[in-house]
C-alpha atoms as a PDB file:
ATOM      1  CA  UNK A   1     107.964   9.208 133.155  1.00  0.00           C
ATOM      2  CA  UNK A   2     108.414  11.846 135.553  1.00  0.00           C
ATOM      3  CA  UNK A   3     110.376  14.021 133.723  1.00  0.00           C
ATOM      4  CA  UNK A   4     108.072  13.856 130.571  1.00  0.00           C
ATOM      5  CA  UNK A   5     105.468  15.029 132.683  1.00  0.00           C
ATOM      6  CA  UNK A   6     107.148  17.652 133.883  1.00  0.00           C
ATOM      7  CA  UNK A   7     108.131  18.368 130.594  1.00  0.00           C
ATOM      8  CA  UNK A   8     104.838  18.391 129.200  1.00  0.00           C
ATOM      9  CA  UNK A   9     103.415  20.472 131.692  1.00  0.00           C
ATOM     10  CA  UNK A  10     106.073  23.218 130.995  1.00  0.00           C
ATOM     11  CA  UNK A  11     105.572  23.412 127.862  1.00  0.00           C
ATOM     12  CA  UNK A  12     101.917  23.266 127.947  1.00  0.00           C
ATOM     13  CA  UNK A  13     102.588  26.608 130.212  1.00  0.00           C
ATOM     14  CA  UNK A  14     104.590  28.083 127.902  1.00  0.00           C
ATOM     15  CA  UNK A  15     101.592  27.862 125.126  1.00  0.00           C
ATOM     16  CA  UNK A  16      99.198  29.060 127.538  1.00  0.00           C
ATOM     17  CA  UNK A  17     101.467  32.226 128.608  1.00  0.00           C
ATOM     18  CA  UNK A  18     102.209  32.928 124.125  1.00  0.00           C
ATOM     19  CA  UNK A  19      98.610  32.554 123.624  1.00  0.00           C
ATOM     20  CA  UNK A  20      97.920  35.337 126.592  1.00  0.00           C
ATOM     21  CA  UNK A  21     100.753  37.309 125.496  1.00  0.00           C
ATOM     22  CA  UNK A  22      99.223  37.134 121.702  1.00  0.00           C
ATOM     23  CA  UNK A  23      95.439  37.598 122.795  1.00  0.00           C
ATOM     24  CA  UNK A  24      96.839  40.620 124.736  1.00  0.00           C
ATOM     25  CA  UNK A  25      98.446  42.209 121.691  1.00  0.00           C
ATOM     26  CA  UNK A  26      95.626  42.107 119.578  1.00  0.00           C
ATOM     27  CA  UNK A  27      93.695  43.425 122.513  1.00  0.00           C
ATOM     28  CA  UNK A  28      95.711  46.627 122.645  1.00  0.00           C
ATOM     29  CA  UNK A  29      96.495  47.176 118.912  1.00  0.00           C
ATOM     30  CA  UNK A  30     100.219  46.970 120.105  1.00  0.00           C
ATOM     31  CA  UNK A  31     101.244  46.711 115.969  1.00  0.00           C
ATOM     32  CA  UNK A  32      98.785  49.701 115.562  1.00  0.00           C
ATOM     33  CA  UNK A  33     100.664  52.588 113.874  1.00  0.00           C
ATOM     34  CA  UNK A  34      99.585  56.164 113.667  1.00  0.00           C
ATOM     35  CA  UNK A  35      98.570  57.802 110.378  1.00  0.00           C
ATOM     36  CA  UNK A  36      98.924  61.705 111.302  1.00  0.00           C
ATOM     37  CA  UNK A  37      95.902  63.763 110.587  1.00  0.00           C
ATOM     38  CA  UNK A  38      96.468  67.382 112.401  1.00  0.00           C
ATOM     39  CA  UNK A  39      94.147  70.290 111.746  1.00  0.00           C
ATOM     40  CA  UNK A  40      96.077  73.249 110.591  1.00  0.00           C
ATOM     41  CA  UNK A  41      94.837  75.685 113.200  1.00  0.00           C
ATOM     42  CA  UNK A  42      95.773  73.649 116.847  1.00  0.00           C
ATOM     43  CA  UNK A  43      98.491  74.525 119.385  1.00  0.00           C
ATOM     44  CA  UNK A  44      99.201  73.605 122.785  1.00  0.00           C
ATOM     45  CA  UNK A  45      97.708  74.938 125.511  1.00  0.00           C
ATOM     46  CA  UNK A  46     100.307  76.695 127.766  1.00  0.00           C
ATOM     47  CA  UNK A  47     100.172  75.387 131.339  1.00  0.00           C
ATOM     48  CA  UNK A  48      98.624  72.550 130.865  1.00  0.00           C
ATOM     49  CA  UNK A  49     101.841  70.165 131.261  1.00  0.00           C
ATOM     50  CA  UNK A  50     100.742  67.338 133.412  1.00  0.00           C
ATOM     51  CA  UNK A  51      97.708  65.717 132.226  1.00  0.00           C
ATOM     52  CA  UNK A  52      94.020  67.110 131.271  1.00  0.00           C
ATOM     53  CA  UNK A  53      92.399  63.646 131.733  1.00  0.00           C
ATOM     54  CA  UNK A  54      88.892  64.682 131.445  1.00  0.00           C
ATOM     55  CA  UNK A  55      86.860  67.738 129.990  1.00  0.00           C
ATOM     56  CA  UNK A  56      83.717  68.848 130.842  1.00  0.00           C
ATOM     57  CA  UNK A  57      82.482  71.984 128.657  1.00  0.00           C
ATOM     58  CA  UNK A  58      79.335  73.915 130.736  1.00  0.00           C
ATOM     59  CA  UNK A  59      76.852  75.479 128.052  1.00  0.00           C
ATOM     60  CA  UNK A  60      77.902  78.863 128.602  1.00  0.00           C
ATOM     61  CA  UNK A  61      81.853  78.087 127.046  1.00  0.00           C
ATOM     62  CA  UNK A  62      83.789  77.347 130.496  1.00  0.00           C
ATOM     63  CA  UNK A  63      85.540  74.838 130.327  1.00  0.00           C
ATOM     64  CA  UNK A  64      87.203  72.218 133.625  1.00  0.00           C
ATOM     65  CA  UNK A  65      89.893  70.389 132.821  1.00  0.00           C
ATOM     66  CA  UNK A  66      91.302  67.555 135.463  1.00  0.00           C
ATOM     67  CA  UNK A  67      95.058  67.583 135.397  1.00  0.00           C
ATOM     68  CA  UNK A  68      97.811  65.950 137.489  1.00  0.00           C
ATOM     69  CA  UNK A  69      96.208  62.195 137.544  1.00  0.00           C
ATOM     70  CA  UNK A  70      99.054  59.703 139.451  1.00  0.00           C
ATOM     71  CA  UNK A  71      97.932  56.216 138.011  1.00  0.00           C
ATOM     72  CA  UNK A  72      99.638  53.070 139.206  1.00  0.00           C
ATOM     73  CA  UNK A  73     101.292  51.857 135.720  1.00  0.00           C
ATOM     74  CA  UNK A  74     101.171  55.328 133.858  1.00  0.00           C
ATOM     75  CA  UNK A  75     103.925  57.957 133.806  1.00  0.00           C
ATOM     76  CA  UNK A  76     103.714  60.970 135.406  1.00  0.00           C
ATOM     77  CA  UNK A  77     106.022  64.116 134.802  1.00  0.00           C
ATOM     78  CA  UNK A  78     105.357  65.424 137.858  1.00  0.00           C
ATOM     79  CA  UNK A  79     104.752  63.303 140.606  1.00  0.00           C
ATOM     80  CA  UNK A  80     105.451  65.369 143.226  1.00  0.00           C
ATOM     81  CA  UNK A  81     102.747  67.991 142.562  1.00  0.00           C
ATOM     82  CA  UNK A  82      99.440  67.774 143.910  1.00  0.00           C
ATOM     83  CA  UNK A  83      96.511  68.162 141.193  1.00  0.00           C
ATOM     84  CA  UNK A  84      94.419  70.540 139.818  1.00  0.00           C
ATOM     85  CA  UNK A  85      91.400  71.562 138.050  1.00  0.00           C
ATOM     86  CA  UNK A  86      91.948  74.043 135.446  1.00  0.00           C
ATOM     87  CA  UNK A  87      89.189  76.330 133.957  1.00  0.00           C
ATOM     88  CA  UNK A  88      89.067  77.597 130.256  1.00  0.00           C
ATOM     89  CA  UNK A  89      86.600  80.413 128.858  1.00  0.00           C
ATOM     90  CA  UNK A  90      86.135  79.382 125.378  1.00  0.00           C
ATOM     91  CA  UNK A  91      84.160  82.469 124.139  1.00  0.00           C
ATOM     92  CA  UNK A  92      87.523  84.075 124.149  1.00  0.00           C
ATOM     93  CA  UNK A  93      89.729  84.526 121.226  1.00  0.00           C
ATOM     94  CA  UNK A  94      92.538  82.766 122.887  1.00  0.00           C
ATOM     95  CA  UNK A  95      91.348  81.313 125.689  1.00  0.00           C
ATOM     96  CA  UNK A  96      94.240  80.631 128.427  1.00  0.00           C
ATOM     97  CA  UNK A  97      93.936  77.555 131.286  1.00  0.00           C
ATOM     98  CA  UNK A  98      93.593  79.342 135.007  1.00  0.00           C
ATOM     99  CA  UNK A  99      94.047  76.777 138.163  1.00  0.00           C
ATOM    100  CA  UNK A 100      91.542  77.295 140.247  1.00  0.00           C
ATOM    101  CA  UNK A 101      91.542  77.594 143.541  1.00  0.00           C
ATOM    102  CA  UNK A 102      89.987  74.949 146.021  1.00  0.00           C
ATOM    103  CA  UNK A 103      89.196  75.960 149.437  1.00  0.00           C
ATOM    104  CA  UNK A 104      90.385  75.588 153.039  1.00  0.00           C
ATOM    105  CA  UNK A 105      89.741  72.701 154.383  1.00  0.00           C
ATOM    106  CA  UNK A 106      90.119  70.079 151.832  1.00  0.00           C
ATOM    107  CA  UNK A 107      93.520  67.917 151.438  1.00  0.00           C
ATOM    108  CA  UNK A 108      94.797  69.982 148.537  1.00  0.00           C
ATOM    109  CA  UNK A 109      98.066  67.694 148.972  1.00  0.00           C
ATOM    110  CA  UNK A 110      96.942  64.462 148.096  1.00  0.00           C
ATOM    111  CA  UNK A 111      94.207  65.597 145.878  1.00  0.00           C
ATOM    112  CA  UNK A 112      94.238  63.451 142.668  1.00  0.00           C
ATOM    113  CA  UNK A 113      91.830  63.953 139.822  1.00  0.00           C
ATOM    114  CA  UNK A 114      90.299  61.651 137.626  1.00  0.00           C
ATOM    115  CA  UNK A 115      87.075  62.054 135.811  1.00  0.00           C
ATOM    116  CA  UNK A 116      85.207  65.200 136.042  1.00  0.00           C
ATOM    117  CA  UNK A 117      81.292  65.754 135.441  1.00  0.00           C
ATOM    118  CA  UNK A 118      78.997  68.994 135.849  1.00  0.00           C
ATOM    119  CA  UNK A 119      75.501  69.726 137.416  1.00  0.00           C
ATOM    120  CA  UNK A 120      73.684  72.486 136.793  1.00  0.00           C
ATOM    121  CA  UNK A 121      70.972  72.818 139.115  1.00  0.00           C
ATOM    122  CA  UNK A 122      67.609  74.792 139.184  1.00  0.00           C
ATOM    123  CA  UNK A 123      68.958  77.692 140.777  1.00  0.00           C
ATOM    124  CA  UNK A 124      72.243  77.700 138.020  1.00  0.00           C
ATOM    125  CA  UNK A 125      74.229  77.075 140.988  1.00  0.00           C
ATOM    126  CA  UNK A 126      77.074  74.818 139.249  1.00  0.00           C
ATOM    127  CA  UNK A 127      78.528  71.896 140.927  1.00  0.00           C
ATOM    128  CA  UNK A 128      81.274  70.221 139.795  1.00  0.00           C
ATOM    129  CA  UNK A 129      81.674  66.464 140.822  1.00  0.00           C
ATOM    130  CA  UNK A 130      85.412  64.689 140.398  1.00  0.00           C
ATOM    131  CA  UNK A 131      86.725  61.129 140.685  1.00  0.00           C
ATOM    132  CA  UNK A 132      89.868  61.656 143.010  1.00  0.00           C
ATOM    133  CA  UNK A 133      92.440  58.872 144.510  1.00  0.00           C
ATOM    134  CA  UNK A 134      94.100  60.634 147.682  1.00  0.00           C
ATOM    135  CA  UNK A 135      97.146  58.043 148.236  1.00  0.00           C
ATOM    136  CA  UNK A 136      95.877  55.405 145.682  1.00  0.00           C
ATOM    137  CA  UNK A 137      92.184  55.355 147.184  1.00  0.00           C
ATOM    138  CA  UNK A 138      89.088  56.034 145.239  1.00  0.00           C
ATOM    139  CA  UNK A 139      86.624  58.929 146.302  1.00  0.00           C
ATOM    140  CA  UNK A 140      84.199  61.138 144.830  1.00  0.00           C
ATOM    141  CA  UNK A 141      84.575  64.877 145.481  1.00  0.00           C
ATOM    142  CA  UNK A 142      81.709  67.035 144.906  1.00  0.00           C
ATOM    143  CA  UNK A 143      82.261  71.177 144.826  1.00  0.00           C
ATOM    144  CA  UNK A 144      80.280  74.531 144.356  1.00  0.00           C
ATOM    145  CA  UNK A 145      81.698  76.326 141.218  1.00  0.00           C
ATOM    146  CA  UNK A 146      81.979  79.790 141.984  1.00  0.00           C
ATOM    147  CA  UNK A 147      82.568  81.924 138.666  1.00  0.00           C
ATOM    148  CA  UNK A 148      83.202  85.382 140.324  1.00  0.00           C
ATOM    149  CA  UNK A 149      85.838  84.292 142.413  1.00  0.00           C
ATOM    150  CA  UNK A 150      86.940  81.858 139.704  1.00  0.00           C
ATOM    151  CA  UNK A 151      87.322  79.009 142.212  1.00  0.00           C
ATOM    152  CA  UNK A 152      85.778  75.910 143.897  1.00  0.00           C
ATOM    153  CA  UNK A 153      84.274  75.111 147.338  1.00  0.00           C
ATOM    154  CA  UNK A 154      84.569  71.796 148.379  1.00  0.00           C
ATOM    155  CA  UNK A 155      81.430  70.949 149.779  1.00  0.00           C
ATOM    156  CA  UNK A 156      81.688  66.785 150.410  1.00  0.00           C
ATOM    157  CA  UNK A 157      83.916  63.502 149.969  1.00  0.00           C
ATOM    158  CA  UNK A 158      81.721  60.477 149.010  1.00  0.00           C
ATOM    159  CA  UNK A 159      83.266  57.500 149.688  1.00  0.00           C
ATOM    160  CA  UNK A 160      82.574  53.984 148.723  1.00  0.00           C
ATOM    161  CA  UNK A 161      81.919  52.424 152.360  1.00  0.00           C
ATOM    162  CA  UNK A 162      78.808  54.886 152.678  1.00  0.00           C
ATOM    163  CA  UNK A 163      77.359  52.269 149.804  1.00  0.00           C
ATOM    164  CA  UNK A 164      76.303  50.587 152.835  1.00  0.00           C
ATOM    165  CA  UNK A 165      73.226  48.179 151.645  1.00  0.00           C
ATOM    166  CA  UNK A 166      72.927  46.637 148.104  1.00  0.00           C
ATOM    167  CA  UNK A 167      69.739  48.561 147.435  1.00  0.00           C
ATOM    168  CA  UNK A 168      71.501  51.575 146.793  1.00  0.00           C
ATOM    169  CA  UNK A 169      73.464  49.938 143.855  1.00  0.00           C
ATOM    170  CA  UNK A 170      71.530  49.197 141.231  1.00  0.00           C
ATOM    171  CA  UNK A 171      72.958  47.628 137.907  1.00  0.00           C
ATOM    172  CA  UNK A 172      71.107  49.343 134.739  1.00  0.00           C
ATOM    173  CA  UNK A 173      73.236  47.682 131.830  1.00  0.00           C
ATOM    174  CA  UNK A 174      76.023  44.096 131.680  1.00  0.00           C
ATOM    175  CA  UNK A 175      78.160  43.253 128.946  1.00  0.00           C
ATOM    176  CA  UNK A 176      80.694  45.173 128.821  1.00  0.00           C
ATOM    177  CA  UNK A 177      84.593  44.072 128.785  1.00  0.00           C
ATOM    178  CA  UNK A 178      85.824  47.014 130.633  1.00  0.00           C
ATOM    179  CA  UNK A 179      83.042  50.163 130.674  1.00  0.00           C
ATOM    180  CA  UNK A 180      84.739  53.595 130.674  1.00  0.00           C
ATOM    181  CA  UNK A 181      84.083  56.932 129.298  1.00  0.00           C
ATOM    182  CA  UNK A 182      80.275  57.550 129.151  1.00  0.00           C
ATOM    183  CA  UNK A 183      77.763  60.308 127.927  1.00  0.00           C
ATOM    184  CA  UNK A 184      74.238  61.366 127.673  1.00  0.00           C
ATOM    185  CA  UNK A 185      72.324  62.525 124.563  1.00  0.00           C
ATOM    186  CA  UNK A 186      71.446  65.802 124.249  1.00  0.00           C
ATOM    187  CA  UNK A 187      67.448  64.727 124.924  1.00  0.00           C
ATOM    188  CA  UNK A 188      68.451  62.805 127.656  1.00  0.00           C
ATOM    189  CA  UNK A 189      67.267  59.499 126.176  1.00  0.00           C
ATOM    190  CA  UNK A 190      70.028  57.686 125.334  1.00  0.00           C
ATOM    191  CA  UNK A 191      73.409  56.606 127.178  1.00  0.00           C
ATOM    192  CA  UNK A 192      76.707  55.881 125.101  1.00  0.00           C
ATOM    193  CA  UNK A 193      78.756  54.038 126.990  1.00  0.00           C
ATOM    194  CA  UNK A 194      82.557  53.271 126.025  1.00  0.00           C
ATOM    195  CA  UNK A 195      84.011  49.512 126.086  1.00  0.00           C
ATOM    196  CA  UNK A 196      87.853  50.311 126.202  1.00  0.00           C
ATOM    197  CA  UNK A 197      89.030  46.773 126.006  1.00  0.00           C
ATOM    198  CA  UNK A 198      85.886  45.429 123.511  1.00  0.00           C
ATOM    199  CA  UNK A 199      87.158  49.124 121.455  1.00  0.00           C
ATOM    200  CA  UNK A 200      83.350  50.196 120.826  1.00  0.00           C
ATOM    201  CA  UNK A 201      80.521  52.061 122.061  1.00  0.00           C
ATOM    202  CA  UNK A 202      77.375  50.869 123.387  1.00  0.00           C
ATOM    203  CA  UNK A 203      74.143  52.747 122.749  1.00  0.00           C
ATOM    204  CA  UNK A 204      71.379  52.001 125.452  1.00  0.00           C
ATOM    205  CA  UNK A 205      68.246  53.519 125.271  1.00  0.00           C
ATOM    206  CA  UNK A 206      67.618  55.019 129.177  1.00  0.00           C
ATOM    207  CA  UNK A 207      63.915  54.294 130.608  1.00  0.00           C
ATOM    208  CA  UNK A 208      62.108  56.334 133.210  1.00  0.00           C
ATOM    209  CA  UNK A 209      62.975  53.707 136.163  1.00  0.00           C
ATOM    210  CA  UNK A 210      66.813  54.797 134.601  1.00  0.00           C
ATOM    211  CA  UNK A 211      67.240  50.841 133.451  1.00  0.00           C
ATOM    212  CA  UNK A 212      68.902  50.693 129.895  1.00  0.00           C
ATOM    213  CA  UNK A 213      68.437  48.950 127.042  1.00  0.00           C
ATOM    214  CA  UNK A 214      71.292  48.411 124.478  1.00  0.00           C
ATOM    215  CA  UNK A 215      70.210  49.781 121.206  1.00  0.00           C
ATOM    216  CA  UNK A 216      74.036  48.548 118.925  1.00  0.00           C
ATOM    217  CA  UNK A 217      77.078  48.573 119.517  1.00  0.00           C
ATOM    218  CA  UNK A 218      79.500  50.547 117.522  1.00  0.00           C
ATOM    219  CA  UNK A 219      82.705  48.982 116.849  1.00  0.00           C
ATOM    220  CA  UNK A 220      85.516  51.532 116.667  1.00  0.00           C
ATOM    221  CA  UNK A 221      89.097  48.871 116.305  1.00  0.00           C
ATOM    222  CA  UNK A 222      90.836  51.464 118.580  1.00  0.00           C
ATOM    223  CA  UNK A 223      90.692  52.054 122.870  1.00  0.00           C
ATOM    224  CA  UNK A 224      88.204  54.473 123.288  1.00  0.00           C
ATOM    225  CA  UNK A 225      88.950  56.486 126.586  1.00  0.00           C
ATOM    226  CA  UNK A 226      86.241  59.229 127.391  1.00  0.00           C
ATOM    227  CA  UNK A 227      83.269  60.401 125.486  1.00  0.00           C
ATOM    228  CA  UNK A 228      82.122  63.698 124.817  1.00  0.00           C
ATOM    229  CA  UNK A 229      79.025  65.188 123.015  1.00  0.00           C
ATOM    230  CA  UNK A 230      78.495  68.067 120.611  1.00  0.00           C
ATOM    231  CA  UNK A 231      75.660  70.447 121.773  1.00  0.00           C
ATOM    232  CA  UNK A 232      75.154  71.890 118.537  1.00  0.00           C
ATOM    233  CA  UNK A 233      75.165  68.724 116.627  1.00  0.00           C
ATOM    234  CA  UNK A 234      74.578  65.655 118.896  1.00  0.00           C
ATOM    235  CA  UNK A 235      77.714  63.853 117.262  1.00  0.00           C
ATOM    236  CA  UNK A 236      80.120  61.870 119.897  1.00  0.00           C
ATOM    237  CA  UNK A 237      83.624  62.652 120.030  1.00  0.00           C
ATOM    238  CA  UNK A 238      86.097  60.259 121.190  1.00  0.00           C
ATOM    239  CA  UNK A 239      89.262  60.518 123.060  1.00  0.00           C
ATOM    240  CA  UNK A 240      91.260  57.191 122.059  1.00  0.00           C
ATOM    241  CA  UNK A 241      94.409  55.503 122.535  1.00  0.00           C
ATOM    242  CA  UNK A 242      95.821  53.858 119.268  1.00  0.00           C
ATOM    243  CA  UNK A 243      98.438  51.612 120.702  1.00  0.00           C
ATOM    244  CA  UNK A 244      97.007  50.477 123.927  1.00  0.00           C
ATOM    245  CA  UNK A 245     101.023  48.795 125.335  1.00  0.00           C
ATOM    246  CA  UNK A 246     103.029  51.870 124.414  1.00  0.00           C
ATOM    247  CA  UNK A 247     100.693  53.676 126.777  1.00  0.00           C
ATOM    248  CA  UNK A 248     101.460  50.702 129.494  1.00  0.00           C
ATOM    249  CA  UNK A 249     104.780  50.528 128.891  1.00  0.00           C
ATOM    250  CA  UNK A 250     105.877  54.137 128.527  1.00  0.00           C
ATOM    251  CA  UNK A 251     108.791  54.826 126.250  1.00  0.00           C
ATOM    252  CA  UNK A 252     110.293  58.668 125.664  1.00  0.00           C
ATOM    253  CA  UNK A 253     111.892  57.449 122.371  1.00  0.00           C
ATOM    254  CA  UNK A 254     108.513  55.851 120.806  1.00  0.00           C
ATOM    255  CA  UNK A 255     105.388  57.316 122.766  1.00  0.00           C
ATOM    256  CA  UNK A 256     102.064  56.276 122.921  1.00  0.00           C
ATOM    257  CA  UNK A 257      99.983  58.285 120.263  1.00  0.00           C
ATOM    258  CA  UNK A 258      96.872  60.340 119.996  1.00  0.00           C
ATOM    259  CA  UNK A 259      93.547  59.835 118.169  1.00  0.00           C
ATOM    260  CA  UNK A 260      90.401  61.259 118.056  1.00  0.00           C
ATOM    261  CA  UNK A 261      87.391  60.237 116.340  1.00  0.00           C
ATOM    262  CA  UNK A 262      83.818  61.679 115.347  1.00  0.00           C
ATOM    263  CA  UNK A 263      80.789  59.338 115.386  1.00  0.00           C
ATOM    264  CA  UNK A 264      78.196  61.642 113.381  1.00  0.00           C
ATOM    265  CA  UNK A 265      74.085  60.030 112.599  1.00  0.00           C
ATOM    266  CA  UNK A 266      75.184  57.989 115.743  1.00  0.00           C
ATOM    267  CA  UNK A 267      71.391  56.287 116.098  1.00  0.00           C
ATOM    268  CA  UNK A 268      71.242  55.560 112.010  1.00  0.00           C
ATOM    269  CA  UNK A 269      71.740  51.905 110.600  1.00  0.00           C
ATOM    270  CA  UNK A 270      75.027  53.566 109.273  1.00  0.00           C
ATOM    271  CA  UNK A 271      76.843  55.809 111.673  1.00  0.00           C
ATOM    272  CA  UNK A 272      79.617  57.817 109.819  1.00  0.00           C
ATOM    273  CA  UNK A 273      82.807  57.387 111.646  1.00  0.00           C
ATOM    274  CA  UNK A 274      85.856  59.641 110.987  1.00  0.00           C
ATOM    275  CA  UNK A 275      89.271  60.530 112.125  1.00  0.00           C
ATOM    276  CA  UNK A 276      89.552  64.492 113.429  1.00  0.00           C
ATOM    277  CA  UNK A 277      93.074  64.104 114.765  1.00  0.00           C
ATOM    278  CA  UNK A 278      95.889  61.721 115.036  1.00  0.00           C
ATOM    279  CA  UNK A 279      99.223  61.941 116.066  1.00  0.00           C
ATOM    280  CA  UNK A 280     101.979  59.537 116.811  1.00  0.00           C
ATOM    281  CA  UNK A 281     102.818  60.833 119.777  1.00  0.00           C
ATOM    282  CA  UNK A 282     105.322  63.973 119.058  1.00  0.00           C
ATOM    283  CA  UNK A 283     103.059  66.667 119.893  1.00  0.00           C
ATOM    284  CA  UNK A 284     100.559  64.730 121.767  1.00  0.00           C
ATOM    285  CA  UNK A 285     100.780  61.441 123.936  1.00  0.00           C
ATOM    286  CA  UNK A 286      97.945  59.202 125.571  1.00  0.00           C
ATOM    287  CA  UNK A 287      94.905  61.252 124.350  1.00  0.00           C
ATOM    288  CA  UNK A 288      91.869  60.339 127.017  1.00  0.00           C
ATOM    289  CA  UNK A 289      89.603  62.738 125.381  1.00  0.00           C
ATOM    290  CA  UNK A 290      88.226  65.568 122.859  1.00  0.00           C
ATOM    291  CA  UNK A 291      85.471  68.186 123.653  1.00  0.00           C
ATOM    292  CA  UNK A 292      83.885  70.357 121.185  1.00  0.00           C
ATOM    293  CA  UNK A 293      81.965  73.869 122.039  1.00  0.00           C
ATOM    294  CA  UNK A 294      80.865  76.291 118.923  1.00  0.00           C
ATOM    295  CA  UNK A 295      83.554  74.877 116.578  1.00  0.00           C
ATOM    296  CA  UNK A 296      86.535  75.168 119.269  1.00  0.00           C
ATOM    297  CA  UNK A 297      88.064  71.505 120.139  1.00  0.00           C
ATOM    298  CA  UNK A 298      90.191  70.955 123.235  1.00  0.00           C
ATOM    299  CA  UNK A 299      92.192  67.644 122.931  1.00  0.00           C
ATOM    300  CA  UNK A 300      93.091  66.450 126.818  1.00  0.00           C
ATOM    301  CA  UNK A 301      95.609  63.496 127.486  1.00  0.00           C
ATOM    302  CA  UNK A 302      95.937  60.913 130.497  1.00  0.00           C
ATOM    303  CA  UNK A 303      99.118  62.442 131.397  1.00  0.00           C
ATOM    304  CA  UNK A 304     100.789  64.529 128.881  1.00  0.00           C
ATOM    305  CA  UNK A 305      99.749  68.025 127.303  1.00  0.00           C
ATOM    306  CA  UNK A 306      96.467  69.138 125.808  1.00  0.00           C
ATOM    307  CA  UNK A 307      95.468  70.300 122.482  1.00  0.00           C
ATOM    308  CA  UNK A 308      93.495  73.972 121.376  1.00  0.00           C
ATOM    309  CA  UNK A 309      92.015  73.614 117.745  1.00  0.00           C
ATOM    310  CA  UNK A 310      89.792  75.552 115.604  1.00  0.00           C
ATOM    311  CA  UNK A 311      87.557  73.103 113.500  1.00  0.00           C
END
């Protein structure tokens, strides 16, 4: 009797761990294969070896790129090297990526970027905020962009323990599996948020008192990293992974691909969704996201190279 309940309970484990395993599959598309679709006029931008995890395009054409994020589970081709935030001028005809420089005073060595976002204040003083993780912790570093000079001052670390009473948290919007990449519309009305695990976007229409109301959900069947807008056109670009386990378990001989995708009439009853670029993972691996400025579209990856195209 003993035995067949041990028996019983083993194998009841081993159903429980296939149907995780299976339900885990399906969750990150690991069957998903890449059909290629590469604009003619793209190329890699030189320098840019390590990463470009996160874009952020100012209206006047510069362009910060994050690069160098260490991630507990990703690769990383140079784990040695501190991070970086690189700038790009896209009014140029070929615009080259310039590190910029980060002044005294901050831990340059441990510095580890993440997500990247842009204020432009009153004045047009530009401040450039950045999710870092010195030495696997999670901070937010907040800089003065200086153009002349091409290079950043750090002005403050935020850290999470200064959250000190609940009433400086508040929750504007639940329901999501695992909330990622998010964006504003270009009247400042609505938030698109992505769902990476759910593989959609939720719409929420922001209210004056900043709580949000879901307006749809867009399902995309792919992991959607970060989200970008177009100023000229108000469509959403996507930075998406199409195979969710080659990108956790990272192998040279069959890489995790690329994909980006356009989300155009995204308030309509019928957005139009299309694919811009895919790629199985030969020129570009791990896309995280896509920015767009006056028909120029850089391509940035979670760990690998980024992409220059003309649309």
């Amino acid at each position: 009797m003993g035995k067949l309940m041990v028996l019983t309970l083993f194998g009841a484990g081993l159903a429980l761990i296939g149907e995780r395993l299976v339900a885990l599959r399906q969750r990150t598309n690991a069957s998903r294969e890449v059909e290629p679709v590469e604009p003619q006029s793209c190329h890699l931008i030189e320098g840019l070896e390590n990463g470009s995890e996160d874009i952020d395009i100012l209206p006047s054409g510069l362009a910060f790129i994050s690069s160098g994020l260490k991630y507990p589970g990703m690769p990383s081709f140079a784990p040695d090297e501190p991070g970086q935030i690189f700038l790009m001028d896209l009014n140029e005809q070929n615009p080259r990526a310039q590190a910029l420089n980060i002044s005294d005073g901050f831990d340059k060595a441990s510095f580890n970027p993440h997500g990247i976002s842009t204020f432009i204040d009153e004045d047009h003083t530009v401040y450039l905020y950045v999710v870092n993780h010195p030495h696997m912790k999670s901070t937010v570093e907040k800089f003065k962009f200086e153009e002349q000079q091409r290079s950043l001052v750090h002005l403050k670390t935020i850290k999470h323990e200064l959250l000190k009473s609940p009433t400086e948290v508040k929750v504007v919007a639940e329901g999501f599996s695992s909330a990622n990449g998010i964006t504003v519309s270009l009247d400042k009305k609505y938030i698109y948020a992505a769902d990476v695990a759910a593989q959609n976007i939720h719409v929420l229409k922001k209210h004056e008192n900043w709580d949000l109301t879901q307006v749809k959900v867009i399902h995309l069947g792919i992991l959607v990293d970060n989200l970008t807008e177009d100023p000229d056109t108000g469509d959403i670009w996507a930075g998406c992974h199409p195979n969710g386990m080659k990108l956790l378990i990272y192998n040279p001989e069959d890489p995790p691909g690329s994909e980006v995708l356009r989300i155009q009439n995204v308030l309509s009853e019928k957005p139009k969704i299309s694919t811009e670029y895919a790629n199985n993972g030969s020129v570009l691996q791990g896309s995280s996201v896509a920015s767009v400025y006056h028909g120029k579209l850089l391509i940035g990856t979670v760990f690998h190279k980024a992409l220059y195209c003309l649309l």
